[in-house]
PDB file of N, CA and C in Angstrom:
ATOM      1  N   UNK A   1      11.019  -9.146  -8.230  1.00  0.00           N
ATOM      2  CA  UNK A   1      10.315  -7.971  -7.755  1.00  0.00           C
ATOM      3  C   UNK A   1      11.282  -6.793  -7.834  1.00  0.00           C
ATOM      4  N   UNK A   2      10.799  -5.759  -8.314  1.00  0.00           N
ATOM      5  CA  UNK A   2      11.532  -4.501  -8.623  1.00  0.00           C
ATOM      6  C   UNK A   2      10.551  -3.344  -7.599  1.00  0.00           C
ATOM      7  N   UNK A   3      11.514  -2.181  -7.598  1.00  0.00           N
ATOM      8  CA  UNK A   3      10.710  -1.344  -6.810  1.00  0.00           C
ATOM      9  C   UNK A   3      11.226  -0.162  -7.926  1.00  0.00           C
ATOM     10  N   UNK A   4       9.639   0.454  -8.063  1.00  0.00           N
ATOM     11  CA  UNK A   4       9.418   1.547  -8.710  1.00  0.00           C
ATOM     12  C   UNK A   4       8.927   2.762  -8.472  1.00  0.00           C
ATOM     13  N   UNK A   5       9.385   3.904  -9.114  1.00  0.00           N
ATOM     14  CA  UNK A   5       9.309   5.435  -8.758  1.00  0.00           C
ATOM     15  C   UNK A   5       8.513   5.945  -9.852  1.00  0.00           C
ATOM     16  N   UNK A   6       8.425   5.657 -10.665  1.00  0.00           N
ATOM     17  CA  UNK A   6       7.084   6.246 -11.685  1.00  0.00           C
ATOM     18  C   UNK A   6       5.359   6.275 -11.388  1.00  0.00           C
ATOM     19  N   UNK A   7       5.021   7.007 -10.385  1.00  0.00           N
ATOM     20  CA  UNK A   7       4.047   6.594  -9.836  1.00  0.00           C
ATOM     21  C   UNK A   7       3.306   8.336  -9.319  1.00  0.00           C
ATOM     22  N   UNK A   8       2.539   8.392  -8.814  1.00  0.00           N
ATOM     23  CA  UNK A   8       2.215   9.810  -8.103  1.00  0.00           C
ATOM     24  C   UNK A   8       1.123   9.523  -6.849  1.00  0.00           C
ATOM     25  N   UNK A   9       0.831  10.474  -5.822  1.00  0.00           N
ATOM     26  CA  UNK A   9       0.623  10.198  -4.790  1.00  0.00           C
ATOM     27  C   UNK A   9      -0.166  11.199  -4.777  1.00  0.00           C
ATOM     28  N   UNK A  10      -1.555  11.334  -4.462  1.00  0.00           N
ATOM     29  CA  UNK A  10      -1.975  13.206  -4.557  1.00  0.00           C
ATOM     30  C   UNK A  10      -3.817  12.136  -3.377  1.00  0.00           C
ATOM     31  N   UNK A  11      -4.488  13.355  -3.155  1.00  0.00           N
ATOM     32  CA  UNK A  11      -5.627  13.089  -2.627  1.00  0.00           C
ATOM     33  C   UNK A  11      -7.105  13.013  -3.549  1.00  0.00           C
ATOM     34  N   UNK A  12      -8.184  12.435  -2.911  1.00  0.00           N
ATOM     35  CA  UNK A  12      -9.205  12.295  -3.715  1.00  0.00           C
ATOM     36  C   UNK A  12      -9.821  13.517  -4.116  1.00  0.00           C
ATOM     37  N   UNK A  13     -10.778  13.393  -4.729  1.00  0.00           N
ATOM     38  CA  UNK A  13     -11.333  14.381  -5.044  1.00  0.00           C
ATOM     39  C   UNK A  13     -12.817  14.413  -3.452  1.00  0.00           C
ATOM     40  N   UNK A  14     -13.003  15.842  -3.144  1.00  0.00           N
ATOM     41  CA  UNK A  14     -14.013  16.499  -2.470  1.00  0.00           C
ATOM     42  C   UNK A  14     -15.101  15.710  -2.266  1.00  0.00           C
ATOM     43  N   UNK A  15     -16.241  15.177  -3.738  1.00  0.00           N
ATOM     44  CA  UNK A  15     -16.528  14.858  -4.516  1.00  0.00           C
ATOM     45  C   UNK A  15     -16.891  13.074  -3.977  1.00  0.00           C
ATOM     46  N   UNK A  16     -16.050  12.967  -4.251  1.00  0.00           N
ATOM     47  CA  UNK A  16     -15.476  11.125  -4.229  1.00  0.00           C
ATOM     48  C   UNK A  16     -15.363  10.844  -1.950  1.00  0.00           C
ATOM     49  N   UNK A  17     -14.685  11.440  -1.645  1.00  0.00           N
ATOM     50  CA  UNK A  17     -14.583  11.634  -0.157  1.00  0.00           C
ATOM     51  C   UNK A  17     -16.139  11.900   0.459  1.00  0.00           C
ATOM     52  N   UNK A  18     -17.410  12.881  -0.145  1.00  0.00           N
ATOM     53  CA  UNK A  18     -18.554  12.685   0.309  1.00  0.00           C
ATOM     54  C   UNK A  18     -19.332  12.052   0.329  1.00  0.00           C
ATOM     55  N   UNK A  19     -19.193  11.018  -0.855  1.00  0.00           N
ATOM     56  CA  UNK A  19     -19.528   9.670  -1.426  1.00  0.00           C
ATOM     57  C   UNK A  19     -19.564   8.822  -0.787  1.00  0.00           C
ATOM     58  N   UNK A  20     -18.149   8.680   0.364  1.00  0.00           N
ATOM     59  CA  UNK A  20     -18.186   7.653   0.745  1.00  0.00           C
ATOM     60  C   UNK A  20     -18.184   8.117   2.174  1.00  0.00           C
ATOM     61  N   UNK A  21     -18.302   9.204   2.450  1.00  0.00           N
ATOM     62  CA  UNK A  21     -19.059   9.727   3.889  1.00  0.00           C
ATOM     63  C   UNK A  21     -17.410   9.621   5.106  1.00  0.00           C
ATOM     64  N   UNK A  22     -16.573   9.992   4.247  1.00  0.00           N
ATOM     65  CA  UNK A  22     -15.416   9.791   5.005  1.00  0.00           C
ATOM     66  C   UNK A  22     -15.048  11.326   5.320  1.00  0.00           C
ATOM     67  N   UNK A  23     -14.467  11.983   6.491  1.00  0.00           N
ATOM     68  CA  UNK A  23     -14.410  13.403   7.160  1.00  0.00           C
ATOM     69  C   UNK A  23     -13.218  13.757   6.271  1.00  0.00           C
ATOM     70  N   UNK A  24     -11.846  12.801   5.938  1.00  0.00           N
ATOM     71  CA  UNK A  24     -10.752  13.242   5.084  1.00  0.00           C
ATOM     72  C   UNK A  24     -10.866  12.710   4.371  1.00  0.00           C
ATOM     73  N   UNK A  25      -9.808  13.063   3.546  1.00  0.00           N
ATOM     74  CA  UNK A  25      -9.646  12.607   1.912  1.00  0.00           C
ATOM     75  C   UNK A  25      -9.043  11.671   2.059  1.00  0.00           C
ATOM     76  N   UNK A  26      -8.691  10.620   1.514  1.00  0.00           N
ATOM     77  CA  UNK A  26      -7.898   9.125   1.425  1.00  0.00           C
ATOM     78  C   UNK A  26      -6.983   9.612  -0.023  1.00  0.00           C
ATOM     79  N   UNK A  27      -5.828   8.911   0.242  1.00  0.00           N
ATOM     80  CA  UNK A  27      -4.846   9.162  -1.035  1.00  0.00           C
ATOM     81  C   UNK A  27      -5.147   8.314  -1.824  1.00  0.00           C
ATOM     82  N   UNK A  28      -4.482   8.513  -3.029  1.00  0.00           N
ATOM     83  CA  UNK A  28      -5.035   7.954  -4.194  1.00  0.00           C
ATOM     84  C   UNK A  28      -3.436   7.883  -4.610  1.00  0.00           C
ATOM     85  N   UNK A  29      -3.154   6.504  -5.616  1.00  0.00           N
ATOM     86  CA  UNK A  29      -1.639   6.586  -6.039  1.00  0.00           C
ATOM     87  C   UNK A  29      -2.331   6.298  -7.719  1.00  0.00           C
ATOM     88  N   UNK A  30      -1.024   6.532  -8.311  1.00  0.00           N
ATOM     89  CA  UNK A  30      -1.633   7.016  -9.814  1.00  0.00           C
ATOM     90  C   UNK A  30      -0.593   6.029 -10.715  1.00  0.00           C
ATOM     91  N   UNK A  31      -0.594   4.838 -11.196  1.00  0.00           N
ATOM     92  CA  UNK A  31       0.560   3.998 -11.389  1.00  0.00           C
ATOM     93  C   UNK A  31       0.336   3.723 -13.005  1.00  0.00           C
ATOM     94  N   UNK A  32       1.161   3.306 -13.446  1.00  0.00           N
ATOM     95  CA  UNK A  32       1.473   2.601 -15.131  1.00  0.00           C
ATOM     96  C   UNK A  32       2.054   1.596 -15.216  1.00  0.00           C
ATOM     97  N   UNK A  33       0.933   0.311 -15.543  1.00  0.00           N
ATOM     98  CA  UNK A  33       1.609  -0.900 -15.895  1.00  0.00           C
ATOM     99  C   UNK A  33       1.467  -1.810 -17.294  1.00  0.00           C
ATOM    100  N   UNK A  34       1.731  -2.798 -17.645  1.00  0.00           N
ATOM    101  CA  UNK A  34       1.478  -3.172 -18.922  1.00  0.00           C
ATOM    102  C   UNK A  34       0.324  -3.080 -19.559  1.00  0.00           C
ATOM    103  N   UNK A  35      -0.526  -2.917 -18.383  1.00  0.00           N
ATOM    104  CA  UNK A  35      -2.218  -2.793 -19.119  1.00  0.00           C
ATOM    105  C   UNK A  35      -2.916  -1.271 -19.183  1.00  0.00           C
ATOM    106  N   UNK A  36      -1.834  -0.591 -18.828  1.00  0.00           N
ATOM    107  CA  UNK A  36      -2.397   1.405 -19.188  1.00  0.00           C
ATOM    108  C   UNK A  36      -2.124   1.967 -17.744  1.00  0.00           C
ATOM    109  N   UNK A  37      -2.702   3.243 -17.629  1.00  0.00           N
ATOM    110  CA  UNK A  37      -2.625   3.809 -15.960  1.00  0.00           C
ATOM    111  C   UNK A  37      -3.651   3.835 -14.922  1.00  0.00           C
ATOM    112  N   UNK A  38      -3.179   3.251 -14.095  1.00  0.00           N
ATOM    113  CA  UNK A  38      -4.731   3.312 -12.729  1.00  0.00           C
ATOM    114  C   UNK A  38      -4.518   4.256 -11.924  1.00  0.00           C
ATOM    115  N   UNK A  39      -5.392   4.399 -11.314  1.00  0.00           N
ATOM    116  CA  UNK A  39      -5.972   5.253 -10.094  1.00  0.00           C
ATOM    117  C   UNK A  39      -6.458   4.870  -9.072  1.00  0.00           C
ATOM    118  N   UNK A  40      -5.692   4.345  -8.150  1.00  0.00           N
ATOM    119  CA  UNK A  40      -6.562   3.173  -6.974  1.00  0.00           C
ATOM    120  C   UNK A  40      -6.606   3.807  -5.395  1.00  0.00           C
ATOM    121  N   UNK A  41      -7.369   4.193  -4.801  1.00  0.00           N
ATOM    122  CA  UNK A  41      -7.484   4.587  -3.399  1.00  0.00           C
ATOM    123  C   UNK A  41      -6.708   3.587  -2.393  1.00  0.00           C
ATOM    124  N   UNK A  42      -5.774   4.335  -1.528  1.00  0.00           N
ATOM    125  CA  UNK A  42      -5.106   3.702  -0.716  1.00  0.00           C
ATOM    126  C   UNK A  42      -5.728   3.639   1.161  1.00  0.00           C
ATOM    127  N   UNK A  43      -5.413   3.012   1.687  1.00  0.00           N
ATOM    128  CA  UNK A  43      -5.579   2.981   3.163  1.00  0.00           C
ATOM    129  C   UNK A  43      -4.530   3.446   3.542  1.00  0.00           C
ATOM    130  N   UNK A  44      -3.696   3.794   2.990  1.00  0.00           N
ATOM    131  CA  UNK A  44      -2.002   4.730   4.083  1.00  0.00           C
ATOM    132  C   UNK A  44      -2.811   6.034   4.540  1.00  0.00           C
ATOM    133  N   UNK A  45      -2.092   6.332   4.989  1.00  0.00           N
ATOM    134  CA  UNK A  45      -2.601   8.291   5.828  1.00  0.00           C
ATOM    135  C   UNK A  45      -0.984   9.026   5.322  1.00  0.00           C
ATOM    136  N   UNK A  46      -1.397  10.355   5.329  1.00  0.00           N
ATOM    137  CA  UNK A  46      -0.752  11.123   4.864  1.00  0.00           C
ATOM    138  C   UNK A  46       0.631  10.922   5.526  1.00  0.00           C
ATOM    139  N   UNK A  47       0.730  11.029   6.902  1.00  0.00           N
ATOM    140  CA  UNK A  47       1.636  10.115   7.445  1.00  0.00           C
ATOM    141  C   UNK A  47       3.020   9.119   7.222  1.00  0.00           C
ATOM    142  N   UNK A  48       2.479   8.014   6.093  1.00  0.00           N
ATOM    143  CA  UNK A  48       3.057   6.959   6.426  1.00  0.00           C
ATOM    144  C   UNK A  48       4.042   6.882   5.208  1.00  0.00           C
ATOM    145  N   UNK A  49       5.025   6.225   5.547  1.00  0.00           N
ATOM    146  CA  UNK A  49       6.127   6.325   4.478  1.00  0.00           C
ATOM    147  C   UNK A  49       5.851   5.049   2.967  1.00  0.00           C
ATOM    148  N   UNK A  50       5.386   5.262   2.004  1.00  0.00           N
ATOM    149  CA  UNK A  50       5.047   4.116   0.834  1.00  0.00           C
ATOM    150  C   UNK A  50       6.426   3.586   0.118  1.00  0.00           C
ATOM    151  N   UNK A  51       6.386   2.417  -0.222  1.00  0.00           N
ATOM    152  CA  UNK A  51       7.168   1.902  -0.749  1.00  0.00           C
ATOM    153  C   UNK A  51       6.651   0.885  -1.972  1.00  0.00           C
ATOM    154  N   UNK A  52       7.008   1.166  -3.148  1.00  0.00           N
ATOM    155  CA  UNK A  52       6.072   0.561  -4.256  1.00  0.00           C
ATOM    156  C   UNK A  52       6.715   0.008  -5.325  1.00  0.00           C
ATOM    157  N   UNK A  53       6.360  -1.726  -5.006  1.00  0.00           N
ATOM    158  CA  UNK A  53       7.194  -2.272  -5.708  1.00  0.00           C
ATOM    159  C   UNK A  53       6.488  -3.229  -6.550  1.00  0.00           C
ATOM    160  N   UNK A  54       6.508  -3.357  -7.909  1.00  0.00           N
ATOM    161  CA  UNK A  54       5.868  -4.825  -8.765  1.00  0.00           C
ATOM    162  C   UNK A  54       6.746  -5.984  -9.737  1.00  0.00           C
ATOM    163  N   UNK A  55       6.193  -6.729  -9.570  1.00  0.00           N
ATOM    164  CA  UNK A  55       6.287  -8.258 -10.039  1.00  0.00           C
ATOM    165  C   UNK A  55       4.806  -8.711 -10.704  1.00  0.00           C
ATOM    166  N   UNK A  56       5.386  -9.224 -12.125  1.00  0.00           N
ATOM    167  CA  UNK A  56       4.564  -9.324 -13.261  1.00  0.00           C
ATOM    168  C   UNK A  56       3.502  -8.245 -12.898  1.00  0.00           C
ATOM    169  N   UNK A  57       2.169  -8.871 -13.192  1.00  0.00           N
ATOM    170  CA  UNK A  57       1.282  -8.121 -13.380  1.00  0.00           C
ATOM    171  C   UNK A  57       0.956  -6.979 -11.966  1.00  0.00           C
ATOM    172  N   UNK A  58       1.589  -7.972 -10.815  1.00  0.00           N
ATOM    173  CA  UNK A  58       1.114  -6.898  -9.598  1.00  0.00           C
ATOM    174  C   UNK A  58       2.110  -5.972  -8.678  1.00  0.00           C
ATOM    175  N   UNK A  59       1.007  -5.017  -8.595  1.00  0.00           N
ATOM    176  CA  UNK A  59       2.107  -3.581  -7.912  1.00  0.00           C
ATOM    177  C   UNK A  59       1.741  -3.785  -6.260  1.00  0.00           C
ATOM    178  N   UNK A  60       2.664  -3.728  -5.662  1.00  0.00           N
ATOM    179  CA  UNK A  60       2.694  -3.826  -4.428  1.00  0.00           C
ATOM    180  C   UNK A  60       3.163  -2.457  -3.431  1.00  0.00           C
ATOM    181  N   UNK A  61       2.045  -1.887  -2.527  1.00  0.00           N
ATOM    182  CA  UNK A  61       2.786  -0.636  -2.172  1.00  0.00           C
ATOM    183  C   UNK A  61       2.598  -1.133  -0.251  1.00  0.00           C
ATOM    184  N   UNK A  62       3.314  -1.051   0.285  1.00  0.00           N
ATOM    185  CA  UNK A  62       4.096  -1.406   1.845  1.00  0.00           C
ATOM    186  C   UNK A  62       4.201   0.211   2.250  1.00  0.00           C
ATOM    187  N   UNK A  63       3.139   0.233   2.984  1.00  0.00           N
ATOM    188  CA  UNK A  63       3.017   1.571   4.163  1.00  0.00           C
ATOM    189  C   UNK A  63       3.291   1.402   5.409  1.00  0.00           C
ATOM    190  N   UNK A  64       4.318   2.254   6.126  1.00  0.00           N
ATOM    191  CA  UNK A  64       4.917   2.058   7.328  1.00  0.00           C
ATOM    192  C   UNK A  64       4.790   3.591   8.297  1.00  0.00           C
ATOM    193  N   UNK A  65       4.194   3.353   9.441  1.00  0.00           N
ATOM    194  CA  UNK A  65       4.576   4.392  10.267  1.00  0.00           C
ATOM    195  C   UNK A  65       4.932   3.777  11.618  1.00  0.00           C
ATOM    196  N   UNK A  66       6.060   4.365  11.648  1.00  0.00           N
ATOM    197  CA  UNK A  66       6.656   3.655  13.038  1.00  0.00           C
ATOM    198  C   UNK A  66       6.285   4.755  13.982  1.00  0.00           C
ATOM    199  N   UNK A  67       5.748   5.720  14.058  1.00  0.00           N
ATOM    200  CA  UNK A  67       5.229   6.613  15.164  1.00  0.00           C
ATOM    201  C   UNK A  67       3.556   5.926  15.873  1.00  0.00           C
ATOM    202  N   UNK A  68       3.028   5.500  14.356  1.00  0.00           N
ATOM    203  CA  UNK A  68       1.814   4.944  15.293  1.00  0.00           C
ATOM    204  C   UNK A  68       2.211   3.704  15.213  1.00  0.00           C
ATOM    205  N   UNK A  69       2.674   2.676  14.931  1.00  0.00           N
ATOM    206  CA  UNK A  69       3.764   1.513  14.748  1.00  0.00           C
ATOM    207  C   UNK A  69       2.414   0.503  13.579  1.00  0.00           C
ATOM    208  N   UNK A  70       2.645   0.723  12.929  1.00  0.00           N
ATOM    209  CA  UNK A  70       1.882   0.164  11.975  1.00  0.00           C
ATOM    210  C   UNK A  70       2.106   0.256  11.176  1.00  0.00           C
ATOM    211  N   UNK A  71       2.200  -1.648   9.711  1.00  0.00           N
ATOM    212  CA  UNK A  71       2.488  -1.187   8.847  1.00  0.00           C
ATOM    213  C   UNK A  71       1.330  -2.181   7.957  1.00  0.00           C
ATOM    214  N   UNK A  72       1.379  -2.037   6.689  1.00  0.00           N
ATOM    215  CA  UNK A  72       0.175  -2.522   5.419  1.00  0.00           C
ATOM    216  C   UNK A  72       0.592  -2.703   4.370  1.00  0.00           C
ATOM    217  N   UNK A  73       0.158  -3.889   3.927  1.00  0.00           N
ATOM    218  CA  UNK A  73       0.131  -4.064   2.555  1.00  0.00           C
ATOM    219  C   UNK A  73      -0.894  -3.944   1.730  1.00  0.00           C
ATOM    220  N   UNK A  74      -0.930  -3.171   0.375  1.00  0.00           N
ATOM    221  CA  UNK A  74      -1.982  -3.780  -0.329  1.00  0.00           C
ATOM    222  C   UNK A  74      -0.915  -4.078  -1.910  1.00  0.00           C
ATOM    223  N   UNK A  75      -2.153  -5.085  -2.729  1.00  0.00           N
ATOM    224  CA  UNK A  75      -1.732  -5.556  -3.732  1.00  0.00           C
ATOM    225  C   UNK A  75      -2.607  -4.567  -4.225  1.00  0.00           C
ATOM    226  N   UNK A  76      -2.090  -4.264  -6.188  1.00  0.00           N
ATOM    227  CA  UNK A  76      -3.024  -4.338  -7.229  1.00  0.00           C
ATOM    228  C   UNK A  76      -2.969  -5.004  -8.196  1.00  0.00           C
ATOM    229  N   UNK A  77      -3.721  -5.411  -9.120  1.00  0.00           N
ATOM    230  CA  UNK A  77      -3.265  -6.209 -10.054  1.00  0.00           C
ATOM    231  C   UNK A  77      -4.576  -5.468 -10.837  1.00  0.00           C
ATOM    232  N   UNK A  78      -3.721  -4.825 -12.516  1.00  0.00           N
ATOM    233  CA  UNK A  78      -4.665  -3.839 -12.923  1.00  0.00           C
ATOM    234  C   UNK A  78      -5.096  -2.604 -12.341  1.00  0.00           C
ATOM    235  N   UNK A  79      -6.489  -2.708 -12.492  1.00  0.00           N
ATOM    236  CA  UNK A  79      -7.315  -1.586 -11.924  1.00  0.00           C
ATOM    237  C   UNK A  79      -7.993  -2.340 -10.820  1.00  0.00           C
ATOM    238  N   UNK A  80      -7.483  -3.180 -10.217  1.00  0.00           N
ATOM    239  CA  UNK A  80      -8.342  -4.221  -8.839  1.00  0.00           C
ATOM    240  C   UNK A  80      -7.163  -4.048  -7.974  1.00  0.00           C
ATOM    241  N   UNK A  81      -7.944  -3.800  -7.012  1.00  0.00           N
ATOM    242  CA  UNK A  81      -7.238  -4.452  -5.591  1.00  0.00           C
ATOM    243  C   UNK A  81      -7.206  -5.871  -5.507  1.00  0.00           C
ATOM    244  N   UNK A  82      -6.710  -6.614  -4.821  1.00  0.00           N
ATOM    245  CA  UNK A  82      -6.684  -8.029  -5.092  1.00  0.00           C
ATOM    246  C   UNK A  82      -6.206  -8.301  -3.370  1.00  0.00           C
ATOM    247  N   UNK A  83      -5.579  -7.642  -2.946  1.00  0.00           N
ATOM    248  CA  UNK A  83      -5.974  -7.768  -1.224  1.00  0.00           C
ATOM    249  C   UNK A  83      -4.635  -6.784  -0.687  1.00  0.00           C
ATOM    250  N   UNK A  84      -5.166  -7.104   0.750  1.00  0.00           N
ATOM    251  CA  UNK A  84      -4.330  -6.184   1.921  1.00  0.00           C
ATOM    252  C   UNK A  84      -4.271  -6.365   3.171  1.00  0.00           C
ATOM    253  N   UNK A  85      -3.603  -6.457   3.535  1.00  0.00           N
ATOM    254  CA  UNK A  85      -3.146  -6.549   5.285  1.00  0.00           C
ATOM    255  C   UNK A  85      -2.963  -5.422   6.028  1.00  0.00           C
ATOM    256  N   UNK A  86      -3.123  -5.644   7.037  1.00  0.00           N
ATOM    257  CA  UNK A  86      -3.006  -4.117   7.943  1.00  0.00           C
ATOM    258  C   UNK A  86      -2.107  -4.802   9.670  1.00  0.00           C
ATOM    259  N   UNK A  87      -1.167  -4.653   9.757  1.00  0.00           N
ATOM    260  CA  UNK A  87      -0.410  -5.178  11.128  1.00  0.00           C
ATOM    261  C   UNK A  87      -0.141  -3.929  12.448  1.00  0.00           C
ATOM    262  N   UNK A  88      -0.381  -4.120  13.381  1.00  0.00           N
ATOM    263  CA  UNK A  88      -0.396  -3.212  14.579  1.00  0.00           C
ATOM    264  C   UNK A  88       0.942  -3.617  15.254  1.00  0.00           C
ATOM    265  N   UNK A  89       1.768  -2.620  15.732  1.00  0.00           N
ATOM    266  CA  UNK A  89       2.626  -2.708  16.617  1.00  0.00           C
ATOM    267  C   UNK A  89       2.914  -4.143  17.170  1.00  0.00           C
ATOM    268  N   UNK A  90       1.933  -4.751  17.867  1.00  0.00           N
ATOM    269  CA  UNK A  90       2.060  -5.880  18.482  1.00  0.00           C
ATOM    270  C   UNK A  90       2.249  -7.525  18.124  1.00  0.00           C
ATOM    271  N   UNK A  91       1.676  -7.104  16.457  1.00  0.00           N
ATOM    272  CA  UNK A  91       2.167  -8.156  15.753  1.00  0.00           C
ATOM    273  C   UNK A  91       2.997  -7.939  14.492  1.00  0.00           C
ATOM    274  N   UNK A  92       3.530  -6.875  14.386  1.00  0.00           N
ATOM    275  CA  UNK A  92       4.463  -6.524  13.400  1.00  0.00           C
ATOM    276  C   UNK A  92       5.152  -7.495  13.684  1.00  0.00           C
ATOM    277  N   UNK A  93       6.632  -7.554  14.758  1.00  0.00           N
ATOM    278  CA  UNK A  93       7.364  -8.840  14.740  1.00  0.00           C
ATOM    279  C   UNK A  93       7.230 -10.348  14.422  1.00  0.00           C
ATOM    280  N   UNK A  94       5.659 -10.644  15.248  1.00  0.00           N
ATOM    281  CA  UNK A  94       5.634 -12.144  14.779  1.00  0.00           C
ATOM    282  C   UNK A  94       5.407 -12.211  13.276  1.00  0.00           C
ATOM    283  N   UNK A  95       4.574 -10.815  13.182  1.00  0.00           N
ATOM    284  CA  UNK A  95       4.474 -11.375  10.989  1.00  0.00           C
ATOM    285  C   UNK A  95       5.604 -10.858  10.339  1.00  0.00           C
ATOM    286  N   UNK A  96       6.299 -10.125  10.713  1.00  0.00           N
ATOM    287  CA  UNK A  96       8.175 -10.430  10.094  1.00  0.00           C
ATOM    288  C   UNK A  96       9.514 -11.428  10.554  1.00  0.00           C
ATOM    289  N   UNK A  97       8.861 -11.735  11.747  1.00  0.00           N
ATOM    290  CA  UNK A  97      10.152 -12.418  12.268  1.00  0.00           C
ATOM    291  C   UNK A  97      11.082 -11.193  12.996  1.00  0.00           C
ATOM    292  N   UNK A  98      10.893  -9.962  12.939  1.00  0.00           N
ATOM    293  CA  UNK A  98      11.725  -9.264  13.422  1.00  0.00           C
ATOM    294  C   UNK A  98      10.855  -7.975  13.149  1.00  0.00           C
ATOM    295  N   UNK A  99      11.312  -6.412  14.420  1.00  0.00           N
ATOM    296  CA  UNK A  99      10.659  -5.731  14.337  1.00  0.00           C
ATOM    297  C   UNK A  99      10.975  -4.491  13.172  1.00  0.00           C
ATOM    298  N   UNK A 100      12.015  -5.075  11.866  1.00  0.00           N
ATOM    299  CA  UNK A 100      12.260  -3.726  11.105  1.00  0.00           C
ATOM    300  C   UNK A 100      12.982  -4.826   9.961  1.00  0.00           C
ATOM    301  N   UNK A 101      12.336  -4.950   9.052  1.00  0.00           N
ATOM    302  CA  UNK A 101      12.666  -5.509   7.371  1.00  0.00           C
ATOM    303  C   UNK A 101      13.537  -4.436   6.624  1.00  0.00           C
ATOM    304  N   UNK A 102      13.934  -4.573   5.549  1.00  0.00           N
ATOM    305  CA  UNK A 102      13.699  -3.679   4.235  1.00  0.00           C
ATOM    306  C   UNK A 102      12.812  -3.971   3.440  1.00  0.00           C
ATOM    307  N   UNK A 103      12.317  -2.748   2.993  1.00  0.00           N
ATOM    308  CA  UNK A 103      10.309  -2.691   2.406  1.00  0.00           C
ATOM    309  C   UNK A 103      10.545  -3.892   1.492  1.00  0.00           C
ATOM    310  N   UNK A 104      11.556  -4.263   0.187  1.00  0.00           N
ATOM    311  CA  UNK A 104      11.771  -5.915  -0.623  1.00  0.00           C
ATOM    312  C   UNK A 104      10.848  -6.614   0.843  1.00  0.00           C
ATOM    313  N   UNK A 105      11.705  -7.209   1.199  1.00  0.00           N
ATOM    314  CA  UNK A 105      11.717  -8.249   2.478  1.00  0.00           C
ATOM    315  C   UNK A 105       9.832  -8.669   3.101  1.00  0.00           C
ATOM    316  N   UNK A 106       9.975  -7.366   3.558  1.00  0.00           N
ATOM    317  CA  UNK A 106       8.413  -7.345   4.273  1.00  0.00           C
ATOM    318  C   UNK A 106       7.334  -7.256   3.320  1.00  0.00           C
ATOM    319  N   UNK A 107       7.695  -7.237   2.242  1.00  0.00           N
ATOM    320  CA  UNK A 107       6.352  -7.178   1.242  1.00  0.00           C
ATOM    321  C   UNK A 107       6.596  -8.613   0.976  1.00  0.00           C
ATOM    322  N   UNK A 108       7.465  -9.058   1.100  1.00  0.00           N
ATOM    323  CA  UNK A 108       7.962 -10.963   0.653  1.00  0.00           C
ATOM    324  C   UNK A 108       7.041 -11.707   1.770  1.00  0.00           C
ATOM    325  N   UNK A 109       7.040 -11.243   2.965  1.00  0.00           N
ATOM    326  CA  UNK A 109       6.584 -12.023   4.140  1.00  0.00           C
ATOM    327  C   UNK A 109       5.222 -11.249   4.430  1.00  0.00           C
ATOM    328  N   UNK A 110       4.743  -9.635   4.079  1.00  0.00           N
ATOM    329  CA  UNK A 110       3.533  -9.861   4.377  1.00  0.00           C
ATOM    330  C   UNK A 110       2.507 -10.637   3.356  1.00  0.00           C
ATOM    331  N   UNK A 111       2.943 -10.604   1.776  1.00  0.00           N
ATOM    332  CA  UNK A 111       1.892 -10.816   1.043  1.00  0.00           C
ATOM    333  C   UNK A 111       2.159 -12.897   1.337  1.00  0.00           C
ATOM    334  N   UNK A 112       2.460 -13.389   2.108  1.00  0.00           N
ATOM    335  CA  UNK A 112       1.857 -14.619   2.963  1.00  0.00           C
ATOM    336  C   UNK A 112       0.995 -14.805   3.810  1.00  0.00           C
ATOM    337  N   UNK A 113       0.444 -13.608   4.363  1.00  0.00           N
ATOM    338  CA  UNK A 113      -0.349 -13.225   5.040  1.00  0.00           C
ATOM    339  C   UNK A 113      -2.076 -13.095   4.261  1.00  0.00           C
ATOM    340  N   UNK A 114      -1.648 -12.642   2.769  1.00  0.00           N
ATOM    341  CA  UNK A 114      -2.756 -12.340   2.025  1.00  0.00           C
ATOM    342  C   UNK A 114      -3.400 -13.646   1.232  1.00  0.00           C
ATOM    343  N   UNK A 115      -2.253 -14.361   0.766  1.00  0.00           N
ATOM    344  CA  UNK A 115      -2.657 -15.162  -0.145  1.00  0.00           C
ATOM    345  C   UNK A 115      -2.169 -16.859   0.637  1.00  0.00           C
TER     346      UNK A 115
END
C-alpha cells in the first residue's frame, strides 16, 4: 500500500446536491488509476483531514476529525465504491487498538471492519 497525492478534492455540483435533496454540497475526490479517472462522492465534511492511499486496483481514502472525534473509511475500486466504515469517538480505540494510528496503520485495521 502506497499513499498518494495525485488526486483533487473540490465540491459537487448545485445540480447533483438537489438531486439528492441534501442542504450542502458533499465533496467529491477526483483520482487516476490503471483503469482512467473517477469522480466519486465522499462522506468526509469539509472539516476532516483525508488521507489517500492505494493497493492494486483499490484507492483507499481515511477521514479523520478529532474535533468531532470521528474517523471513516471508504474503499474504491474503479468507478465503485466497494464499502465504508464510519467509527465515533467511542469506538475509535476498540477498532484500532489504540486512540491515534498513522493513516498506513488504520486503514490496515479499519478495512477489517469492511471486508
Amino acid at each position: 500500500m502506497h499513499r498518494i497525492d495525485n488526486y483533487s478534492i473540490g465540491k459537487e455540483s448545485f445540480e447533483d446536491m438537489l438531486h439528492a435533496k441534501r442542504f450542502n454540497p458533499c465533496l467529491e475526490i477526483t483520482f487516476r488509476d490503471k483503469s482512467g479517472q473517477h469522480t466519486q462522492k465522499l462522506s468526509a465534511g469539509d472539516s476532516d483531514v483525508l488521507d489517500v492511499y492505494r493497493e492494486g486496483l483499490e484507492t483507499y481514502v481515511l477521514s479523520t476529525n478529532s474535533r468531532l472525534a470521528y474517523i471513516g473509511l471508504e474503499i474504491f475500486e474503479s468507478a465503485g465504491k466497494i464499502g465504508e466504515v464510519f467509527i465515533e469517538a467511542c469506538r475509535i480505540k476498540k477498532a484500532l487498538g489504540r486512540e491515534y494510528l498513522a493513516p498506513f496503520n488504520a486503514i490496515k485495521r479499519l478495512r477489517d471492519h469492511i471486508m
